[in-house]
Protein backbone atom coordinates (compact mmCIF):
# COMPACT_ATOMS: atom_id res chain seq x y z
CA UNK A 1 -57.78 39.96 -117.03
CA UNK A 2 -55.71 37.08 -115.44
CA UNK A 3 -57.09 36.06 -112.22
CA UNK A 4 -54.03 33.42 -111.59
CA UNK A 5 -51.88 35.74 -109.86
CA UNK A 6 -54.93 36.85 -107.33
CA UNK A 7 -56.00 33.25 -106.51
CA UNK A 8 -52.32 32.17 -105.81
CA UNK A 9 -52.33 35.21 -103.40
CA UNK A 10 -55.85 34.46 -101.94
CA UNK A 11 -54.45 30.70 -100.96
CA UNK A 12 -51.38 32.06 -99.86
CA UNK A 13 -53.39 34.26 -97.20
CA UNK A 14 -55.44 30.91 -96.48
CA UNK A 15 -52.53 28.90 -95.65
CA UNK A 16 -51.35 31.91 -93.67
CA UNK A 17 -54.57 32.07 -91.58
CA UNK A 18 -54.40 28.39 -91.12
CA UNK A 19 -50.85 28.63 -89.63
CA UNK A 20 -51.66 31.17 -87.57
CA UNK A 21 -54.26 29.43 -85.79
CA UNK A 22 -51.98 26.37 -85.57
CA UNK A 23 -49.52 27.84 -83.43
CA UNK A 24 -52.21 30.16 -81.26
CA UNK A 25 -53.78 26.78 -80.54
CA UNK A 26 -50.42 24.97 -79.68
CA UNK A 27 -49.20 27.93 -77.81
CA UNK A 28 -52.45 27.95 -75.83
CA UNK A 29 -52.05 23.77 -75.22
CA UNK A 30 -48.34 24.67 -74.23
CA UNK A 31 -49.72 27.43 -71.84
CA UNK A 32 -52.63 25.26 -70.31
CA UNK A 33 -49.84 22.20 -70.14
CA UNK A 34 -47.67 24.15 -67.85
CA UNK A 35 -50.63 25.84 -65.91
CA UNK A 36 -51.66 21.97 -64.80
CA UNK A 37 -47.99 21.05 -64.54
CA UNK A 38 -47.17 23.93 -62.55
CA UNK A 39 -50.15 23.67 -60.27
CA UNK A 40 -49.78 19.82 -59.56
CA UNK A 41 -47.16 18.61 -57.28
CA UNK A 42 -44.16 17.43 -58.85
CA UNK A 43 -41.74 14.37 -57.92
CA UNK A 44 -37.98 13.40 -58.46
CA UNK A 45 -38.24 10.26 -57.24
CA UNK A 46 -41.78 8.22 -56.47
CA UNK A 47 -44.85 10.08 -57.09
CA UNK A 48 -48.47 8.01 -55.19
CA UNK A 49 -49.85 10.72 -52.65
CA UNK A 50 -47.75 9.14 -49.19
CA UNK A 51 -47.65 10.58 -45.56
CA UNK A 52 -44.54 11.77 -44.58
CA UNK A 53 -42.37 10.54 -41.43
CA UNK A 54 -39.77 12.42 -40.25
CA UNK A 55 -37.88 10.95 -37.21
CA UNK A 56 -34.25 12.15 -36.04
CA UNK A 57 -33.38 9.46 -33.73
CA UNK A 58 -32.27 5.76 -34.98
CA UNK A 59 -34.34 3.75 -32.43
CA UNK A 60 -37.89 6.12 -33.08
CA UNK A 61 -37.40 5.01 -36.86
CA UNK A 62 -36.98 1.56 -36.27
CA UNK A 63 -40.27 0.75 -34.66
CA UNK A 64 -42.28 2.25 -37.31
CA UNK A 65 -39.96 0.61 -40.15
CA UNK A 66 -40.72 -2.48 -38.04
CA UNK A 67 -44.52 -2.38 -38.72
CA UNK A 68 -44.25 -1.19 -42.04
CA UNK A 69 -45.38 -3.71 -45.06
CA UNK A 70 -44.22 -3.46 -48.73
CA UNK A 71 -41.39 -1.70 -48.33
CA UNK A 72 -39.30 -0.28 -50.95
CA UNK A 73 -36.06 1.27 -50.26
CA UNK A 74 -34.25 4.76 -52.40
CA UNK A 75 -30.52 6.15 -51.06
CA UNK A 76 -31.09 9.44 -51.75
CA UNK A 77 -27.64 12.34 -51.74
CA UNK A 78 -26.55 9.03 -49.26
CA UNK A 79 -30.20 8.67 -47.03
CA UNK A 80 -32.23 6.32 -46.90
CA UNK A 81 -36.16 6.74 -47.78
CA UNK A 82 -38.45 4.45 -47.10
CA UNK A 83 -41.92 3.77 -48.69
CA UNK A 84 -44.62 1.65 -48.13
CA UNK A 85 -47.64 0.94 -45.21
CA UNK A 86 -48.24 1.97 -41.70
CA UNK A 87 -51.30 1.14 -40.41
CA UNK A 88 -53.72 1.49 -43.40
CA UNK A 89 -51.84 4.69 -45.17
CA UNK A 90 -49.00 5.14 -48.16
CA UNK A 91 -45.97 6.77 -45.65
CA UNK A 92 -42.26 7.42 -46.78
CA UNK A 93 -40.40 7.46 -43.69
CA UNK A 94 -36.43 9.16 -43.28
CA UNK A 95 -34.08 9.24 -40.70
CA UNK A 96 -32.90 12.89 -40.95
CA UNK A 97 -30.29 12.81 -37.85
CA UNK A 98 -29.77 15.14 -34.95
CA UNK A 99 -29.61 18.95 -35.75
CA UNK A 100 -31.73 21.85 -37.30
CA UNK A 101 -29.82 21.70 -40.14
CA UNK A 102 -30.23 17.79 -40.83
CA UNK A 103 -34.28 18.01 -40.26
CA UNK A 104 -34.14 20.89 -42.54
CA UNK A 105 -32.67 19.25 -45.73
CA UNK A 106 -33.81 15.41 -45.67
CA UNK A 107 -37.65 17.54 -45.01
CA UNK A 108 -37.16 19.39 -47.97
CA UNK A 109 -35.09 16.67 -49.74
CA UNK A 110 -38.54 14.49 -48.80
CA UNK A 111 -40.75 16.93 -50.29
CA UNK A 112 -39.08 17.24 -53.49
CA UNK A 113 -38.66 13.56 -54.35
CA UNK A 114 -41.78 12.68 -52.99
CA UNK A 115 -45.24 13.29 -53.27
CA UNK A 116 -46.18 14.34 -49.53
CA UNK A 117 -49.63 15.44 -48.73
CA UNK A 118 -48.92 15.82 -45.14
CA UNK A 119 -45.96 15.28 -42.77
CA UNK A 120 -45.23 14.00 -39.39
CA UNK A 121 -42.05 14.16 -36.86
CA UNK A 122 -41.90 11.29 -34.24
CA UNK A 123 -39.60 11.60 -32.04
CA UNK A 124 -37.85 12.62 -28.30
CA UNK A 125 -37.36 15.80 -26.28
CA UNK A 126 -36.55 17.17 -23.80
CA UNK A 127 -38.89 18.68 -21.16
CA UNK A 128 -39.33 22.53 -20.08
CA UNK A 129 -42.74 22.48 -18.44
CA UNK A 130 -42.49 21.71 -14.67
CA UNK A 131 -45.36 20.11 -14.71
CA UNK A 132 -44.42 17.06 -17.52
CA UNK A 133 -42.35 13.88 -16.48
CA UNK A 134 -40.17 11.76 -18.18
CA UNK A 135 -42.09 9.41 -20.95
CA UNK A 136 -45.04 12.24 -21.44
CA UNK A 137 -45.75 12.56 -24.93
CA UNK A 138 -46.19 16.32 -26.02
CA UNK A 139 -48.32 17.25 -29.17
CA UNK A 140 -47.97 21.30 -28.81
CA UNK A 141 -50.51 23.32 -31.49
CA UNK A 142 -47.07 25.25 -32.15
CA UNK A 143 -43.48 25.48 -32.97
CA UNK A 144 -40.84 27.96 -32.69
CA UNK A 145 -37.03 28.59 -32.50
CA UNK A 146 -36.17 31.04 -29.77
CA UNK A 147 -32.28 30.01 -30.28
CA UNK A 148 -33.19 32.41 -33.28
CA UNK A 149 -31.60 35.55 -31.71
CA UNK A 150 -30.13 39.14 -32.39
CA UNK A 151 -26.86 38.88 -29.94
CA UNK A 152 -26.53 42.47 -28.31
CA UNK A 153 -23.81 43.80 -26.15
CA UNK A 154 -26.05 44.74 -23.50
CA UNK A 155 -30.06 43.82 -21.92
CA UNK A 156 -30.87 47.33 -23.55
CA UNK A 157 -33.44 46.70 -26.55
CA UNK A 158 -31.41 47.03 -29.49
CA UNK A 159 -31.04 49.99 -31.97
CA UNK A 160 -29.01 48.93 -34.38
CA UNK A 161 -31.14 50.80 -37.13
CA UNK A 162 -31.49 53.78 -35.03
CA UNK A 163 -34.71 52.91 -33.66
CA UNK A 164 -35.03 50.73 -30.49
CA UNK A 165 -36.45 47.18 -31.32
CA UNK A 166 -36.15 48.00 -34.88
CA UNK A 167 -33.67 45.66 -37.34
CA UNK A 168 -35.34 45.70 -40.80
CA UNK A 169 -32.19 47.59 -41.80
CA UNK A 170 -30.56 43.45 -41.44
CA UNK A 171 -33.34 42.17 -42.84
CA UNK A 172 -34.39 40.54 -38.53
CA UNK A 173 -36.90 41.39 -36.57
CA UNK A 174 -37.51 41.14 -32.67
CA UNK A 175 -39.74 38.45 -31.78
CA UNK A 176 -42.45 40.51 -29.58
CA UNK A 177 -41.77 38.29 -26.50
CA UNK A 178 -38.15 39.67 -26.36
CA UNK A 179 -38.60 43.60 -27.68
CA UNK A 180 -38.58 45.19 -24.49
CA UNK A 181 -35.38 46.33 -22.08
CA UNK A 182 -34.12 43.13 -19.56
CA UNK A 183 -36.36 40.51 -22.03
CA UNK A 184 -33.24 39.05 -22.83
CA UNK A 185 -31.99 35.98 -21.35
CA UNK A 186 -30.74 36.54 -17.95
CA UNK A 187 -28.10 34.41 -15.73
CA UNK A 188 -28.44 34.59 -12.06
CA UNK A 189 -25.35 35.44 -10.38
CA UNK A 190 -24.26 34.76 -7.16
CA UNK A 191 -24.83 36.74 -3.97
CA UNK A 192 -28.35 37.34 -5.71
CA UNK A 193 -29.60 38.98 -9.38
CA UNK A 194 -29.19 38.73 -12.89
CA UNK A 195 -27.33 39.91 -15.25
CA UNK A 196 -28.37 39.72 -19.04
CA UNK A 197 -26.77 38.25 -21.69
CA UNK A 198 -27.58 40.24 -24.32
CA UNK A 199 -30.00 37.21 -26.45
CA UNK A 200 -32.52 38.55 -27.98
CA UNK A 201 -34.97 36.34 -29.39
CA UNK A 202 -36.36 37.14 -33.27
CA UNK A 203 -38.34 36.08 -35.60
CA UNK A 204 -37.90 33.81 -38.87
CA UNK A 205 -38.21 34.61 -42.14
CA UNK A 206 -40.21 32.72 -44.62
CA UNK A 207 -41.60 32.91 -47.93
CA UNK A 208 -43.89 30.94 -49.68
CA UNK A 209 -46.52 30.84 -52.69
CA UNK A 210 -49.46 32.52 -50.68
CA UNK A 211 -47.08 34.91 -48.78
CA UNK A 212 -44.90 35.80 -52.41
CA UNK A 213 -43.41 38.35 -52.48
CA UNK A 214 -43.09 39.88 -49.85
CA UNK A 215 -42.96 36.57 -47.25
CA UNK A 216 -43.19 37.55 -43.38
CA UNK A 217 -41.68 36.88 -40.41
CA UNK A 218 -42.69 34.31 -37.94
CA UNK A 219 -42.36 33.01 -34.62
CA UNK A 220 -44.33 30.50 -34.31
CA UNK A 221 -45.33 27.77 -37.03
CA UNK A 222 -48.68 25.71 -36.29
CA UNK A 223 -49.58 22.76 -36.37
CA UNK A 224 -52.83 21.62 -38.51
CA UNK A 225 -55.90 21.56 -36.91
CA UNK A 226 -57.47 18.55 -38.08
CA UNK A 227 -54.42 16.56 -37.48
CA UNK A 228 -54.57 17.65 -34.16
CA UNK A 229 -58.58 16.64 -33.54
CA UNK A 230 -57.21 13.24 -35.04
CA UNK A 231 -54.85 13.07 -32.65
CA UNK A 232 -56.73 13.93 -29.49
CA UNK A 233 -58.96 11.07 -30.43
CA UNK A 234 -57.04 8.59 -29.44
CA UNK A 235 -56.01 6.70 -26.08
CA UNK A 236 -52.92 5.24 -26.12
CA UNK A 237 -51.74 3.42 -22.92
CA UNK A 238 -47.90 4.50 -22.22
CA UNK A 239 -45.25 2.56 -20.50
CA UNK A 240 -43.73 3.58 -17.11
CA UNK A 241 -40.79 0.96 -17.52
CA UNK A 242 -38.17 1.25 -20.96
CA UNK A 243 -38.81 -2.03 -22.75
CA UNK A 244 -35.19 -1.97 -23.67
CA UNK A 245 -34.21 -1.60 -19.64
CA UNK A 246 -36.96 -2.76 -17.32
CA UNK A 247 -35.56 -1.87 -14.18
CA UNK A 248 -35.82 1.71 -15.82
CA UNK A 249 -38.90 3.15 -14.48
CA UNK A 250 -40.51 6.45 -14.09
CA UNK A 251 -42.80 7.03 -11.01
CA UNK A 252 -44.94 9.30 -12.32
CA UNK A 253 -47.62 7.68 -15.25
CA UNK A 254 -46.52 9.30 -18.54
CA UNK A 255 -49.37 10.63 -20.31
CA UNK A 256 -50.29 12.50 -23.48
CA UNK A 257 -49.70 16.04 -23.49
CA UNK A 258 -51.87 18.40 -25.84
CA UNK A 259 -51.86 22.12 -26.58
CA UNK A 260 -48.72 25.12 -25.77
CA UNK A 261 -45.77 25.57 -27.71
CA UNK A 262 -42.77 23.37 -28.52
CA UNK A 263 -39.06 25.01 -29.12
CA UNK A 264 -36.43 23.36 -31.19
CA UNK A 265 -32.83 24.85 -31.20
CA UNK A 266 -28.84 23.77 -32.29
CA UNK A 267 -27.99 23.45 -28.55
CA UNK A 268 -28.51 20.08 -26.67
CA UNK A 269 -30.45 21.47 -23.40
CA UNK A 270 -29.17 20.56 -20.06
CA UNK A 271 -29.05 24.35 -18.36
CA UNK A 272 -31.89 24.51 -15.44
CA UNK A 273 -31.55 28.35 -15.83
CA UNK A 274 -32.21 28.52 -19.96
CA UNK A 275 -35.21 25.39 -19.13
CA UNK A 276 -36.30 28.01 -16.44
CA UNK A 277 -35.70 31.33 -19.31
CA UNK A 278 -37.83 29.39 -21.93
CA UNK A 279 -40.56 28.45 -19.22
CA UNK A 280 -41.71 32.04 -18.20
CA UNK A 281 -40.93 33.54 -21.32
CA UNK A 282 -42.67 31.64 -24.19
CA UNK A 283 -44.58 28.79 -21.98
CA UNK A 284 -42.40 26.26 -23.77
CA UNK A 285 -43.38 22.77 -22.87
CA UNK A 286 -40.75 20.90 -24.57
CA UNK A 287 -37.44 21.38 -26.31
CA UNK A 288 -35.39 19.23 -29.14
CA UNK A 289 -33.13 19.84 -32.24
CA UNK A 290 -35.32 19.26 -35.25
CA UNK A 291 -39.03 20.13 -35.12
CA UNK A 292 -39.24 23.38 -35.79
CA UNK A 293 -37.04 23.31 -38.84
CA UNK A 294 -39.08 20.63 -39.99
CA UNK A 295 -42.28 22.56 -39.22
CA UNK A 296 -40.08 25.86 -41.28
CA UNK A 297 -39.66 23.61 -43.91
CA UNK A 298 -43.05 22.10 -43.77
CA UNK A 299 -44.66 26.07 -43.77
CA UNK A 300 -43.07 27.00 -46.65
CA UNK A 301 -44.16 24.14 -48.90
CA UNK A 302 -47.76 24.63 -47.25
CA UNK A 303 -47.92 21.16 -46.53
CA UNK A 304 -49.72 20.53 -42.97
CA UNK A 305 -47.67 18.95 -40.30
CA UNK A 306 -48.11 17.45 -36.77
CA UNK A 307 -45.49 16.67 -34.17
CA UNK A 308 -45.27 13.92 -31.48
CA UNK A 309 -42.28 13.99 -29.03
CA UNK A 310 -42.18 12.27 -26.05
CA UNK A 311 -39.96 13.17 -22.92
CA UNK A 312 -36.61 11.39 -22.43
CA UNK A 313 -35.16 14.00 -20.20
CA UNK A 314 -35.97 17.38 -18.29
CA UNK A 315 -33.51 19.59 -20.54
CA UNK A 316 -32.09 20.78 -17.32
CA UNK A 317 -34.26 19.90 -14.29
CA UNK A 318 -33.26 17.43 -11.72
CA UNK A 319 -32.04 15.01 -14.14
CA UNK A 320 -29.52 17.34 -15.87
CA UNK A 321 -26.28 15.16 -14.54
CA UNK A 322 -27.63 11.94 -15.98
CA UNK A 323 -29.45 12.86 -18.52
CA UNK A 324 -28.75 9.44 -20.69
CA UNK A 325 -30.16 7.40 -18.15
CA UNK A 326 -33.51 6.89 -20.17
CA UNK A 327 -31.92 6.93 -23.32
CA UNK A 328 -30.95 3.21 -23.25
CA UNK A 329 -34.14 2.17 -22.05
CA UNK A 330 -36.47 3.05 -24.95
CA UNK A 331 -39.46 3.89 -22.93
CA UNK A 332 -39.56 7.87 -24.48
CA UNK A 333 -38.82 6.17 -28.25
CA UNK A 334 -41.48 3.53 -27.53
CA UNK A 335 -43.96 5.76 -26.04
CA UNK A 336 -44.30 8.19 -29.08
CA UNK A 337 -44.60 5.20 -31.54
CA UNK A 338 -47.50 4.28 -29.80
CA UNK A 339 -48.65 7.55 -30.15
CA UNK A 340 -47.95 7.83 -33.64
CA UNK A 341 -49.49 4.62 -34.39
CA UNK A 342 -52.33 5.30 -32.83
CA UNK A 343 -52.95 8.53 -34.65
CA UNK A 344 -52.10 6.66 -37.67
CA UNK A 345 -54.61 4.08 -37.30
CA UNK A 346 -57.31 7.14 -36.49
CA UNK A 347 -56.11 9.09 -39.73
CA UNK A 348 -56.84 6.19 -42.17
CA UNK A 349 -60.13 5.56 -40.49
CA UNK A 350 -61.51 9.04 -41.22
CA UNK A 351 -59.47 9.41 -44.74
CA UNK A 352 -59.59 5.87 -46.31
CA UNK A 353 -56.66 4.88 -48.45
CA UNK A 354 -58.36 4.34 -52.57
CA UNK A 355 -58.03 0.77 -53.39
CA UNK A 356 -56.08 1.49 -57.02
């Protein structure tokens, strides 16, 4: 009997086996590869763990720049990140401009070319709480964008998916502070009442990794806890006179501000009515252009974020006509740097930078 044929087949099924194994064990390396690669944060541009700085304004920017070491410019889609070291931590720092849409894109644009464990916005506001003065610094626990509204005809709650207060049928939903009749923001008239306007606020969508995929709706976004404890443990001493215009001075001594919510919106605030609106209706404290997209942004790439903004204006109180006075005199810009600095200086204390 010849056996050659059988033993030719016997290694055949050998070297079969063998190959078979080969590319279950690559395919498994391939799969474990992209399991790590997909689970660790990725980087366009420079990739050691940094803070990240967010500030909209030129002048808040420059101060921090100013006592930043080792710095290392990238122009990025025409912006300009900077990396290096702020009082003990690795921080890239961007001027994203004025507007929801600007903090919105250099945020994400930060996120994606950098590797940010945690973010920060320093910058001005305006005031809405009555009881704040010019060159408070606010640190709210939350965020929101009440500008984020269904526009009706009338102060009647809207229907426009045959239900009152229901518009899942647009994909929007009512914020819960505005889904009752007259919630809507109302304009005194004169000779006496109100009539409404018809601006309903709503809630945001977002989706992220732990929300997928379904995502929710939001009104507010919070801030992180433990960068808020860090913050309330420091004691910074603010300025009542702009360092840029000394014979600019507030009468009132600007403190630090903790806890309520802070708005953001597209629309530069100088209307005593709105200030009034946002007051009684969400307990606003402060108002600006930028930190809640950031804090949208910031949400949806579950990174944790904290927000400093100190007061430069009233957003409509008595100071609505000349609302640039304190602009030029740097004491709002100078008084959240020293905020920020000081919170900086607390963070690296409790979360030591390694020495590689």
């Amino acid at each position: 009997m010849n056996k050659e044929p059988d033993m030719v087949f016997q290694r055949i099924k050998r070297v079969f086996a063998v190959t078979l194994f080969c590319l279950a064990f690559g395919a498994s390396q391939v799969g474990a590869h992209e399991k790590t690669q997909s689970s660790s944060k990725r980087c366009l541009t420079e990739c050691s763990r940094r803070f990240g700085i967010v500030s909209a304004f030129g002048s808040e920017a420059d101060i921090l720049l100013a006592q930043t070491t080792n710095k290392h410019q990238y122009k990025i889609n025409g912006n300009i990140f900077t990396t290096g070291e702020l009082k003990g931590n690795r921080i890239v720092i961007v001027l994203s401009g004025v507007s929801i849409e600007n903090a919105s894109m250099l945020t994400q644009l930060m996120i994606d070319h950098f590797n940010v464990n945690h973010l920060l916005l320093s910058g001005i506001a305006g005031g809405v709480n009555p009881d704040y003065h010019i060159g408070d610094v606010v640190i709210p626990e939350k965020w929101s964008l009440p500008l984020e509204v269904y526009w009706s005809g009338d102060s009647e709650i809207p229907a426009p998916c045959g239900t009152p207060g229901d518009l899942l049928c647009l994909g929007l939903k009512l914020s819960s502070f505005t889904n009752q009749a007259n919630s809507d923001y109302q304009v005194p008239v004169s000779g006496g009442g109100f009539v409404g306007t018809g601006l309903f606020m709503r809630d945001t969508f977002v989706r992220n990794n732990s929300n997928f995929p379904d995502g929710e709706y939001k009104f507010d976004y919070e801030a992180d806890r433990e960068m808020l404890d860090v913050a309330k443990s420091i004691n910074p001493q603010l300025d009542k006179c702009g360092p840029l215009n000394p014979s600019l001075c507030v009468d009132t001594q600007p403190v630090v501000r903790f806890g309520g919510r802070g708005t953001s919106g597209p629309a530069f605030l100088a209307n005593p009515d709105y200030r009034t609106y946002l007051f009684k209706t969400v307990q606003a404290s402060s108002v600006d252009m930028e930190t809640a997209a950031f804090a949208h942004v910031a949400y949806a790439n579950e990174i944790p974020f904290i927000a400093f903004r100190s007061l430069s204006d009233l957003a409509g109180g008595n100071d609505f006509k000349n609302a640039g006075a304190f602009f030029g005199s740097g004491l709002a810009e100078g008084n959240e740097s020293k905020v920020t600095l000081g919170f900086l200086s607390a963070w690296a204390k409790k979360h030591p930078r390694p020495q590689n």
